[in-house]
Protein backbone atom coordinates (compact mmCIF):
# COMPACT_ATOMS: atom_id res chain seq x y z
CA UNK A 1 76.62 121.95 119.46
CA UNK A 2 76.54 119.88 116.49
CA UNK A 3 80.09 117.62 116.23
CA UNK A 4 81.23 118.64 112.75
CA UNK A 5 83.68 115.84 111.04
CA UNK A 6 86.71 117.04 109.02
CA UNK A 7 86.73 115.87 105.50
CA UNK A 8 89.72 115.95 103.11
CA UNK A 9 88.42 114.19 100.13
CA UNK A 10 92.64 114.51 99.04
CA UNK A 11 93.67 113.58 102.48
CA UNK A 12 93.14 110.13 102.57
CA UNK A 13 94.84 108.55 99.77
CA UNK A 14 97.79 107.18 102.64
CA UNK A 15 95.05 105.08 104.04
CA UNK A 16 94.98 103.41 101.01
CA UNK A 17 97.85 103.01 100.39
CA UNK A 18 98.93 101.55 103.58
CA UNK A 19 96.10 99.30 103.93
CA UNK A 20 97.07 97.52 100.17
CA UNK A 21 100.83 97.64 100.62
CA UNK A 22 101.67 100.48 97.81
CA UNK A 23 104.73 102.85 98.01
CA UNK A 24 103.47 106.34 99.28
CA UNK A 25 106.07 109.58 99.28
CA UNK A 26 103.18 111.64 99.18
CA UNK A 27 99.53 112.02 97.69
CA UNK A 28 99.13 111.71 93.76
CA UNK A 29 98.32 114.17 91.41
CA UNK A 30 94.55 114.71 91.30
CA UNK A 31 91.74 117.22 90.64
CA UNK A 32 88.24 117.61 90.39
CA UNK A 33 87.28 118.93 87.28
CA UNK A 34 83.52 119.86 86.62
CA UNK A 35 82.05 119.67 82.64
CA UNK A 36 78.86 121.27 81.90
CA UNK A 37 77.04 119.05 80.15
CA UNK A 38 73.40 120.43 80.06
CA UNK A 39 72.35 124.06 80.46
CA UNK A 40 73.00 124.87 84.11
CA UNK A 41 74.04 121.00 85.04
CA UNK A 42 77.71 120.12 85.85
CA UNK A 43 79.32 116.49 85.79
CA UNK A 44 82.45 116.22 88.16
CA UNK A 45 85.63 113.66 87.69
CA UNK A 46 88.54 113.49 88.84
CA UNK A 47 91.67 113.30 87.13
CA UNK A 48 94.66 111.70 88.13
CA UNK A 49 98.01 112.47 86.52
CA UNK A 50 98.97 115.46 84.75
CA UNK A 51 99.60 113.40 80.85
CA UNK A 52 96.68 112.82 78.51
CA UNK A 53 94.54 110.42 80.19
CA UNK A 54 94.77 106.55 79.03
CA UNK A 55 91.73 104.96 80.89
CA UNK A 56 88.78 106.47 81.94
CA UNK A 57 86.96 104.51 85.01
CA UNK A 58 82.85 104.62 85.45
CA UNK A 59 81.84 103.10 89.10
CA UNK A 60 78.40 101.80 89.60
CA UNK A 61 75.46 103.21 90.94
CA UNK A 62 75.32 104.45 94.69
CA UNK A 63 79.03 104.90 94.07
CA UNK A 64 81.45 108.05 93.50
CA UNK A 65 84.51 108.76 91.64
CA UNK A 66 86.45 107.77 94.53
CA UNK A 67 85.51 104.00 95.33
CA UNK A 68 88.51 103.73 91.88
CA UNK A 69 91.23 105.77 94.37
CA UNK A 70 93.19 102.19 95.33
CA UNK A 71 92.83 101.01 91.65
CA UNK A 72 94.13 103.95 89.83
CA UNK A 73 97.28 104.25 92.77
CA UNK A 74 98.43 101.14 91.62
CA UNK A 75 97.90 101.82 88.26
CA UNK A 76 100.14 105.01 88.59
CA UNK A 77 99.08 106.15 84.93
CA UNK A 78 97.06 109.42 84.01
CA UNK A 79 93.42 108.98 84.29
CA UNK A 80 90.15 109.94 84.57
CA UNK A 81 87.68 108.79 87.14
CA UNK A 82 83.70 110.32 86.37
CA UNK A 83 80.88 110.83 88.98
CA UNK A 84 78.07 109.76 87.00
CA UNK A 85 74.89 111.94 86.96
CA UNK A 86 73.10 112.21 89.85
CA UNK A 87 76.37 110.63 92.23
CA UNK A 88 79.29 112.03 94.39
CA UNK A 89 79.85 115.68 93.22
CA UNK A 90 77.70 115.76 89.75
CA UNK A 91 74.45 117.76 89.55
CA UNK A 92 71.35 115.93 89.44
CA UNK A 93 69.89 115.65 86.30
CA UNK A 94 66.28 116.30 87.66
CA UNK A 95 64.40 113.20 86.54
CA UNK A 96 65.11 109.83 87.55
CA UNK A 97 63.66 108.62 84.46
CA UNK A 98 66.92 109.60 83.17
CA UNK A 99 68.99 107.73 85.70
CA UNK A 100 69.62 104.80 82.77
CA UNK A 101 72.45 103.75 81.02
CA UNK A 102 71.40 105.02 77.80
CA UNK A 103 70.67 108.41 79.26
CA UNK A 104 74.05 108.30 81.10
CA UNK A 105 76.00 107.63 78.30
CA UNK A 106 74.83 110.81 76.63
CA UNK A 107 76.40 112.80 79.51
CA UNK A 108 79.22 110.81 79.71
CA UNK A 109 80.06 111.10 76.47
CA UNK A 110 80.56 114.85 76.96
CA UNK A 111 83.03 114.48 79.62
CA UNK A 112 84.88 111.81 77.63
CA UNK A 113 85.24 114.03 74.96
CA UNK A 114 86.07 117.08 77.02
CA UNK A 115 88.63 115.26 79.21
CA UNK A 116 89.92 112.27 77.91
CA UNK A 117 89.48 111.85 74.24
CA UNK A 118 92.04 109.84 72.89
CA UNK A 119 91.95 107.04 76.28
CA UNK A 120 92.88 103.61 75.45
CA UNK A 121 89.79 102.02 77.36
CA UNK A 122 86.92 102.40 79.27
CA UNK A 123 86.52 100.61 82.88
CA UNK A 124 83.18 100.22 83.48
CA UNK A 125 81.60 98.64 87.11
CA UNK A 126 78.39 97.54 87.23
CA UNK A 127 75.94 100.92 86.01
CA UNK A 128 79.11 102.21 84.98
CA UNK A 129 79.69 98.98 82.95
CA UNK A 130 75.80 98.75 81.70
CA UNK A 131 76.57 102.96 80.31
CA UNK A 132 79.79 101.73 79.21
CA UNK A 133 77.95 99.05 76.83
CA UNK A 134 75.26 102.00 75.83
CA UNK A 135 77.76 104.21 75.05
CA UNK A 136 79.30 101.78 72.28
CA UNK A 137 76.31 102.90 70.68
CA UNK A 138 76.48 106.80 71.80
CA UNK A 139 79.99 107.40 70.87
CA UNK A 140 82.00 104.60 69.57
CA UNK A 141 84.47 107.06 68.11
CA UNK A 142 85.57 107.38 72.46
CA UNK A 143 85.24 103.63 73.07
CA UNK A 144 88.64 101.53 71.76
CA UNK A 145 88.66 98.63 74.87
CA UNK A 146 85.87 97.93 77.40
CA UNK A 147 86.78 96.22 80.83
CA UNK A 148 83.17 95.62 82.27
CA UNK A 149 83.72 94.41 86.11
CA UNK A 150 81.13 92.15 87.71
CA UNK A 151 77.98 92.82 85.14
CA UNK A 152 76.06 92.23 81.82
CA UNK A 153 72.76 93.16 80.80
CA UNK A 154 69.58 91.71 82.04
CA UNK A 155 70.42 91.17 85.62
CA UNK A 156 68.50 89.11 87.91
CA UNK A 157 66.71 90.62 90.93
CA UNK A 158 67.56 88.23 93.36
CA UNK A 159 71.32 88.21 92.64
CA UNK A 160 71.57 91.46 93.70
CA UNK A 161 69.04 91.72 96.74
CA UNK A 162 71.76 92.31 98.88
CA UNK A 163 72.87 95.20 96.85
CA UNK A 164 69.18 96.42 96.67
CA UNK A 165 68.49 95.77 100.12
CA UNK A 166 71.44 98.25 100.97
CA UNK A 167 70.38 101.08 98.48
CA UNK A 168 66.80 101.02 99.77
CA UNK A 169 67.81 101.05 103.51
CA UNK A 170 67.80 104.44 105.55
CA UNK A 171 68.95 107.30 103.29
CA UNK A 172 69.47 109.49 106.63
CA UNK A 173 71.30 108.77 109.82
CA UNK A 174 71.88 110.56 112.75
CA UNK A 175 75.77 110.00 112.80
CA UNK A 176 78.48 108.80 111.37
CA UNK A 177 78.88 105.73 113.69
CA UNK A 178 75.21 104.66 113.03
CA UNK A 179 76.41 105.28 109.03
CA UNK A 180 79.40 103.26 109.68
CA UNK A 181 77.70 100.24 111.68
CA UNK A 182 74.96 99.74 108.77
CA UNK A 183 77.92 99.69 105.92
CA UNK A 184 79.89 97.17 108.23
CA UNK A 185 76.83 94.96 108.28
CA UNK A 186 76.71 94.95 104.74
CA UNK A 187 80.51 94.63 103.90
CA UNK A 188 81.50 92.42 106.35
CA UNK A 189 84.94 91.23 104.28
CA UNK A 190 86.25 94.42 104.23
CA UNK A 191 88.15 96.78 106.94
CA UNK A 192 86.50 99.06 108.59
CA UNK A 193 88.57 102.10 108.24
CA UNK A 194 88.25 101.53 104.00
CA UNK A 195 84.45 101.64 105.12
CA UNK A 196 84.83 104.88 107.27
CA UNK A 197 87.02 105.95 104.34
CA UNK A 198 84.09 105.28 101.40
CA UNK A 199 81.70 106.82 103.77
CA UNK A 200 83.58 110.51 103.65
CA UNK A 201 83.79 110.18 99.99
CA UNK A 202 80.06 109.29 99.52
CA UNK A 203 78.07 110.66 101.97
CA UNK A 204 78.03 114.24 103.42
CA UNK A 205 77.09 115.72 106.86
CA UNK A 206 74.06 118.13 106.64
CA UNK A 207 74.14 121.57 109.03
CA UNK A 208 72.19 119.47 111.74
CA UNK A 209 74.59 116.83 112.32
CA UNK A 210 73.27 114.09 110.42
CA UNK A 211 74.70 112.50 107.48
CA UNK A 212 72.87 111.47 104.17
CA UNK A 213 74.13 109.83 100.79
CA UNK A 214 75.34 111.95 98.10
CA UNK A 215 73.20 110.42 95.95
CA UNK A 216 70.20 110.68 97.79
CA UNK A 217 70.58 113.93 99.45
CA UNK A 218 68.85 115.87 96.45
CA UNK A 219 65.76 113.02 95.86
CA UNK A 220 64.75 110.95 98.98
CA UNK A 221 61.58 110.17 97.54
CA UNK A 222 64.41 108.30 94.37
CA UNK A 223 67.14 105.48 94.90
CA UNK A 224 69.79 105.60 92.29
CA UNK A 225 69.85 102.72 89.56
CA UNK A 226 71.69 100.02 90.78
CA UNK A 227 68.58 97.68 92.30
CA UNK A 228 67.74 95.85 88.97
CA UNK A 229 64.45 96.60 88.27
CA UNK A 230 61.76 94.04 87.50
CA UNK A 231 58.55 93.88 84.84
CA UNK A 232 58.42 96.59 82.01
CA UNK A 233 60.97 98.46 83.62
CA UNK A 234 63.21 96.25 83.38
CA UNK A 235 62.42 96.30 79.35
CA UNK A 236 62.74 99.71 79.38
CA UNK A 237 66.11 99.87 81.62
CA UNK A 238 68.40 97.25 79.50
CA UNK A 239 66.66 98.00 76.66
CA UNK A 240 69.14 97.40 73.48
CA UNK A 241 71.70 96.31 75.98
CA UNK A 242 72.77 93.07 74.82
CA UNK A 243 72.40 93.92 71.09
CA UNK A 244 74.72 96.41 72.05
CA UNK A 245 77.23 94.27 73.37
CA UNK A 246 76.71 91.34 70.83
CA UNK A 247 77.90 94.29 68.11
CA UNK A 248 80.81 95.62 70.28
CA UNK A 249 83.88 95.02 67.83
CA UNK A 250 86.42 96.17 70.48
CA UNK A 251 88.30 94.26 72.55
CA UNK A 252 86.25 93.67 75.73
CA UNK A 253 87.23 92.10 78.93
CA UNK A 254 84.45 90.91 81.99
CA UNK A 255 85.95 90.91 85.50
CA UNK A 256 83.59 88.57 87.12
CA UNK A 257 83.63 88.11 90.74
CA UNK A 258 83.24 84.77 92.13
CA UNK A 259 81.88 85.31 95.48
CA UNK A 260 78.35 84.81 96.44
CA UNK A 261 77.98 88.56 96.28
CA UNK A 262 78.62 88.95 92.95
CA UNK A 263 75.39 89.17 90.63
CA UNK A 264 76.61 87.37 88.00
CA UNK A 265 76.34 83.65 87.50
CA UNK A 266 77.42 80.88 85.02
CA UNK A 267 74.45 81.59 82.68
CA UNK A 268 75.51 85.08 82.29
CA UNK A 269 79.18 84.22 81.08
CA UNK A 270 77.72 81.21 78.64
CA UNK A 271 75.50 84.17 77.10
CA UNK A 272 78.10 86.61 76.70
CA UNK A 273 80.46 83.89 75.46
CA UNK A 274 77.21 83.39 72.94
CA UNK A 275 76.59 86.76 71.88
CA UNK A 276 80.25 87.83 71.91
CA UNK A 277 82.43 85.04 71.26
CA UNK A 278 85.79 87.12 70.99
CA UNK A 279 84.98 88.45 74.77
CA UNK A 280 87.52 87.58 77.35
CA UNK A 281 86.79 86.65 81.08
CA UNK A 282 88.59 86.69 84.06
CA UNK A 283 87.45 85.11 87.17
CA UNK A 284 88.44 86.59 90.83
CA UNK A 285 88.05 84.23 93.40
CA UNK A 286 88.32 86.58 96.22
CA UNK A 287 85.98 89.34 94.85
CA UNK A 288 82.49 90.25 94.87
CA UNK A 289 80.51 92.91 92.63
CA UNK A 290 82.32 95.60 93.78
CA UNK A 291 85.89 94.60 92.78
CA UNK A 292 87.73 97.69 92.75
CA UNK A 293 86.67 97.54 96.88
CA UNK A 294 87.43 93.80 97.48
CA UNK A 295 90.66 93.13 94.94
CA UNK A 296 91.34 96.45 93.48
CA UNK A 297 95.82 95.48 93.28
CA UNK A 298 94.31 92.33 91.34
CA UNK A 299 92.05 94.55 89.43
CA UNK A 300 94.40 96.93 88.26
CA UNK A 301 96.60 94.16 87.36
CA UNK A 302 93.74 92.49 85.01
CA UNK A 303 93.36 96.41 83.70
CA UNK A 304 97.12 96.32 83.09
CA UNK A 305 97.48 93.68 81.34
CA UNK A 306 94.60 94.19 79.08
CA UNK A 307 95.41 97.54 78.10
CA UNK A 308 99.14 97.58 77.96
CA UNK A 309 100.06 94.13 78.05
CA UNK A 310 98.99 93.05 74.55
């Protein structure tokens, strides 16, 4: 008898907010909406609020829509958060070749357009900030502020070995305890029910019992773009990046984490600050990469402010 776990993926929103202090009199207004945006290929989102969407959130790779649920509570405004291709409930696009921010912008762009096509600014977490940069390019008619949080282009491998490591670890596991203690090991500043929680959202169980990644569950052989890739890949990967962002003539905001876990460092702000001198930072002393996990009230706050508070 396999032990089959009950999943709500809009059941869980009072976790959050009782774990980050927010007022809760019930869960929010959200749906999953699916936009074809390939012959027989579906991207998913979910949108939050029932007014035209102001902000439109991209989370990074290995992620889902939901690792933004904390952010956008406390934001409390209409939005739209995207699975990119290939992650939580989107279709994948059949060639990992294609897993790039160039590629994903493309896609993106569709569901921008589809969904939220006159919002303010896009929020874009490490991939999600790299196809947020690419899509500048794409569509710069759907691009009017940028927040990128905790990434540029031309990472460094072994900033983000721990994120690598992680990615490239087992991509099946017999339970959801064994899923759980592996996460733990690898988050160890953060709760473990908001681990158990971003478990549900991005893994799934399979009819056996076991539980794999929804990322991974349709390519095992294929981890999802968030290691930074090394030699001519690398070339191929950020490609155009930073004369992307040198041209962006937006307003743009980096969120930088300052913890050891973040994969930025001081050379990476002095180049931005080079390329794109009218960029603004903001340093968060308690975060890592994955800010919208670690600090997502002081997150939404720095989103707040940049969007509606100037």
């Amino acid at each position: 008898m396999v032990d089959r776990i009950d999943y709500d993926e809009f059941g869980l929103f009072h976790e959050n907010a009782q774990e980050h202090g927010l007022a809760y009199d019930g869960p929010p207004e959200v749906r999953r909406v699916g936009v074809e945006v390939a012959p027989d290929r579906t991207m998913s989102a979910l949108v939050w609020g029932t007014g035209e969407p102001e902000l439109v959130l991209l989370h990074g790779g290995a992620q889902n829509a939901h690792t933004w649920d904390t952010v956008a509570m406390a934001l409390g405004r209409p939005l739209v958060a995207v699975d990119l291709p290939g992650h939580g409930h989107s279709d994948w696009p059949g060639d990992a070749a294609v897993l790039n921010p160039r590629a994903m912008a493309d896609d993106v762009a569709v569901v921008i357009e589809r969904l939220a096509p006159a919002a303010g600014m896009l929020v874009g977490m490490s991939l999600g900030g790299l196809t947020t940069i690419a899509l500048t390019k794409v569509a710069p008619d759907l691009v009017r502020r940028v927040v990128l949080v905790d990434v540029l282009p031309g990472l460094k491998g072994e900033r983000s070995k721990h994120i690598t490591d992680f990615i490239n670890g087992p991509q099946s596991f017999s339970s959801l305890d064994e899923l759980l203690e592996l996460t733990v090991q690898f988050n160890p500043t953060r709760s473990e029910s908001s681990l158990r929680r971003g478990i549900l959202h991005n893994a799934e169980q399979q009819e056996d019992g076991t539980w794999v990644w929804r990322w991974a569950r349709h390519r095992p052989q294929a981890a999802p773009r968030d290691s930074v890739p090394t030699g001519a890949e690398a070339d191929t990967f950020y490609d155009g990046l930073w004369e992307a962002a040198s041209s962006i003539t937006v307003p743009l905001l980096l969120a930088r984490g300052m913890r050891a876990d973040s994969v930025l460092g001081d050379e990476d702000e002095a180049e931005l600050a080079r390329r794109l001198p009218s960029a603004r930072v903001v340093h968060v002393e308690d975060g890592g990469h994955s800010l919208q996990g670690d600090t997502p009230l002081e997150l939404a706050a720095i989103i707040e402010d940049f969007v509606f508070g100037s």
